[in-house]
N, C-alpha and C. Protein backbone atom coordinates (compact mmCIF):
# COMPACT_ATOMS: atom_id res chain seq x y z
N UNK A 1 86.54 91.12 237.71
CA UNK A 1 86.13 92.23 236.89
C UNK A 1 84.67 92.05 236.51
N UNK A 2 83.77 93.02 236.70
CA UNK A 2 82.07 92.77 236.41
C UNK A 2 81.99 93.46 235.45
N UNK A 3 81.25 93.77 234.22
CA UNK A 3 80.54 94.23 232.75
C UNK A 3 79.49 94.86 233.40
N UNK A 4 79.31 96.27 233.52
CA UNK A 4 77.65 96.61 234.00
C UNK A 4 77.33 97.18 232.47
N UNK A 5 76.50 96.35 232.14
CA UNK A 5 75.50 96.56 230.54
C UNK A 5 74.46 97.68 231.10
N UNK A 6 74.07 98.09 230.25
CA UNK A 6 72.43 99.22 230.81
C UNK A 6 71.28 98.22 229.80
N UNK A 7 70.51 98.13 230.87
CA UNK A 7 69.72 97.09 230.03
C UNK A 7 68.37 97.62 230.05
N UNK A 8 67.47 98.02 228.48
CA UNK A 8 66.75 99.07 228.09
C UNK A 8 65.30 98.47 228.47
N UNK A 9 64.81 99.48 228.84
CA UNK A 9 63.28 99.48 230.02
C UNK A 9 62.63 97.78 229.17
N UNK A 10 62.35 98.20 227.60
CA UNK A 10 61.39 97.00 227.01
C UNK A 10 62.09 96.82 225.80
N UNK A 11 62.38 96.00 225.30
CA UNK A 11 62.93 95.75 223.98
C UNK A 11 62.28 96.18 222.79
N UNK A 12 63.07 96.25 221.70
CA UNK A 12 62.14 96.90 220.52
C UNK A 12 61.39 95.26 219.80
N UNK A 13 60.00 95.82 219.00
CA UNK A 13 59.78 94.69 218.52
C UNK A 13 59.71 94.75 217.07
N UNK A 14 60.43 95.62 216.51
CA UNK A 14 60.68 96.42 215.08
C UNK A 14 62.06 96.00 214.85
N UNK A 15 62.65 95.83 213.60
CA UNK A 15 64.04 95.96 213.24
C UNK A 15 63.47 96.27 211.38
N UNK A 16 64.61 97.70 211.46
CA UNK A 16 64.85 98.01 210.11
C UNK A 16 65.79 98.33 208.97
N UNK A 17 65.60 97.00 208.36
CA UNK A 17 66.52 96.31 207.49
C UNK A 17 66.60 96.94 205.83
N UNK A 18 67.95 97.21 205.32
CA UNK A 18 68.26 97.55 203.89
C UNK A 18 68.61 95.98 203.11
N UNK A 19 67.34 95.76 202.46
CA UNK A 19 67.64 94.33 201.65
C UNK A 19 68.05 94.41 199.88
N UNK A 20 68.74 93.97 199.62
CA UNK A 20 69.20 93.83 198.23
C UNK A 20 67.36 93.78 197.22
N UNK A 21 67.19 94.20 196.78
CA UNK A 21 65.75 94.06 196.04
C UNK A 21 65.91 93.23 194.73
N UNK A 22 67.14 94.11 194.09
CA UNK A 22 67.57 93.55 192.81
C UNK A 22 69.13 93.55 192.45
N UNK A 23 69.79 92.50 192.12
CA UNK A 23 70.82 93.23 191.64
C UNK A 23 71.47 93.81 190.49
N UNK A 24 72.45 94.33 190.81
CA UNK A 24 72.43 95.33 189.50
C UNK A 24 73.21 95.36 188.47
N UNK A 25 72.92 95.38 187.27
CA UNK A 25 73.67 95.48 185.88
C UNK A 25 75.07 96.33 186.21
N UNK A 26 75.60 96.30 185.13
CA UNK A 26 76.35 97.69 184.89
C UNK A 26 75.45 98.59 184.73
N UNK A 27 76.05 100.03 185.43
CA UNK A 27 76.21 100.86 185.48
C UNK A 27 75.42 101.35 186.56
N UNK A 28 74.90 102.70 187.14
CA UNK A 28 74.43 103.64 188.39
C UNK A 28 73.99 102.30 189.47
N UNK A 29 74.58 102.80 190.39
CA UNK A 29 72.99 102.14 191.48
C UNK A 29 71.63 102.55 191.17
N UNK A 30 70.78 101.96 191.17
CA UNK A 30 69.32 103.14 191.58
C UNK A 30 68.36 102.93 193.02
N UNK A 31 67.57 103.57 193.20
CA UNK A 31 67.27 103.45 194.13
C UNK A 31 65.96 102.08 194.26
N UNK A 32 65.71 101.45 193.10
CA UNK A 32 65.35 100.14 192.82
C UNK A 32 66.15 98.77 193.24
N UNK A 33 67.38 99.22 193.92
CA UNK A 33 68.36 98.61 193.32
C UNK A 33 68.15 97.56 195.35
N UNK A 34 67.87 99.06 196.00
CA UNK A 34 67.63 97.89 197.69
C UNK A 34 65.97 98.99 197.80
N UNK A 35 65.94 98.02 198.67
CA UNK A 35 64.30 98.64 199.50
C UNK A 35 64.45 98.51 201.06
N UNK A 36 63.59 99.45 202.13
CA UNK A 36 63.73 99.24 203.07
C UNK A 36 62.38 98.38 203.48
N UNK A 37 63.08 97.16 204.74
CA UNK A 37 61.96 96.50 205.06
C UNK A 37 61.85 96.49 206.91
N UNK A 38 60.79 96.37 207.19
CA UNK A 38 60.24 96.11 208.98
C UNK A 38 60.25 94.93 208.77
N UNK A 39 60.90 94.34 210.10
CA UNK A 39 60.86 92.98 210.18
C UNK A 39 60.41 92.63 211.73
N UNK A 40 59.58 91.92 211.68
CA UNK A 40 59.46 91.52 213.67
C UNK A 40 60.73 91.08 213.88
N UNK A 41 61.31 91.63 215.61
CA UNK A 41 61.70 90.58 216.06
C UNK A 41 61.36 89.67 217.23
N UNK A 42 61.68 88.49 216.85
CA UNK A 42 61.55 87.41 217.40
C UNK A 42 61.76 87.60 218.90
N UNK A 43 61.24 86.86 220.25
CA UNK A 43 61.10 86.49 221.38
C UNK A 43 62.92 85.74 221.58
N UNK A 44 63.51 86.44 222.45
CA UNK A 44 64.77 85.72 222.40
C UNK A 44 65.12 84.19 223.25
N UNK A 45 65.55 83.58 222.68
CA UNK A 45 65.72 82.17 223.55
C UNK A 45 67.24 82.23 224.16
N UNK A 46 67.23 81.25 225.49
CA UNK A 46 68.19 81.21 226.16
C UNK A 46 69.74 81.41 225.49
N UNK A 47 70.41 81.70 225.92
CA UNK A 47 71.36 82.13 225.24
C UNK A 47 72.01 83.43 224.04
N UNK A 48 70.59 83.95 223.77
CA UNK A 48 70.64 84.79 222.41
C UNK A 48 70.51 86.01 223.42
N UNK A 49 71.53 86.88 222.80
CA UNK A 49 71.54 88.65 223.01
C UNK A 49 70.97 89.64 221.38
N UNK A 50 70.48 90.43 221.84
CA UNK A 50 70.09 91.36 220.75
C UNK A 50 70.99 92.96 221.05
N UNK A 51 71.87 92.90 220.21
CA UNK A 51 72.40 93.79 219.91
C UNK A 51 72.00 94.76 218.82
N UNK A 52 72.40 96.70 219.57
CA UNK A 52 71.80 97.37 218.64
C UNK A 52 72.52 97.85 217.57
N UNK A 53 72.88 98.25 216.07
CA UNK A 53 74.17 98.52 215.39
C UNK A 53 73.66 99.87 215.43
N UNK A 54 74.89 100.73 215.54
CA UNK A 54 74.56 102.10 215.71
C UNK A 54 75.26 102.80 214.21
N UNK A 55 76.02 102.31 213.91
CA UNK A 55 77.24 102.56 212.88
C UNK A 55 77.54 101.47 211.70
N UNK A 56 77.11 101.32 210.17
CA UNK A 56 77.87 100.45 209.27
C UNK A 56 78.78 101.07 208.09
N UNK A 57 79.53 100.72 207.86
CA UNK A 57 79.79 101.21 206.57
C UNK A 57 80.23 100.34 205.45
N UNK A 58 80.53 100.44 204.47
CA UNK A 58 81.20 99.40 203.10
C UNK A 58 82.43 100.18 202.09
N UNK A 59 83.06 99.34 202.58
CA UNK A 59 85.27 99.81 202.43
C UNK A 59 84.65 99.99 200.54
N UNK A 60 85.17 101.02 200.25
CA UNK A 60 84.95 101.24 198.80
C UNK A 60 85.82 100.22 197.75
N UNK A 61 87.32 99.63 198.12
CA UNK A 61 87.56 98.88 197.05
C UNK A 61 87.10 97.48 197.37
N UNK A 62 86.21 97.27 198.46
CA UNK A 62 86.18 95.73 198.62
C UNK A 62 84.91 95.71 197.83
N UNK A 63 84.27 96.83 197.29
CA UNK A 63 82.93 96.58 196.34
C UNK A 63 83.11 96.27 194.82
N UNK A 64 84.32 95.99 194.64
CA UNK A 64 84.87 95.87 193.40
C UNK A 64 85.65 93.87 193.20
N UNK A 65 85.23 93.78 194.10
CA UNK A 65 85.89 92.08 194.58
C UNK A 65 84.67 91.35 193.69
């Protein structure tokens, strides 16, 4: 059985990341609360794949754990 991957012309050298900024008290989120950041990425070494996420989400009662 063979895997044919499509493997994209040049890789990106951008990745853009939602980082925790602060965390938060009780009560609202705000929008202080994450920031968006550009991050290089790195030159991949033997063994490492870069995968793209197309889709995340966060299960609403596991934010209560």
């Amino acid at each position: 059985m063979y895997i044919t991957l499509s493997i994209m012309p040049s890789l990106p050298t951008q990745n853009r990341r939602v980082v925790l900024a602060e965390r938060p008290d009780r009560g609202p989120i705000t929008e202080k609360t994450f920031k968006l950041e550009n991050a290089k990425i790195g030159d991949l070494e033997d063994g490492q794949i870069l995968v793209k996420v197309l889709y995340t989400s966060i299960v609403s009662p596991l934010t209560s754990i």
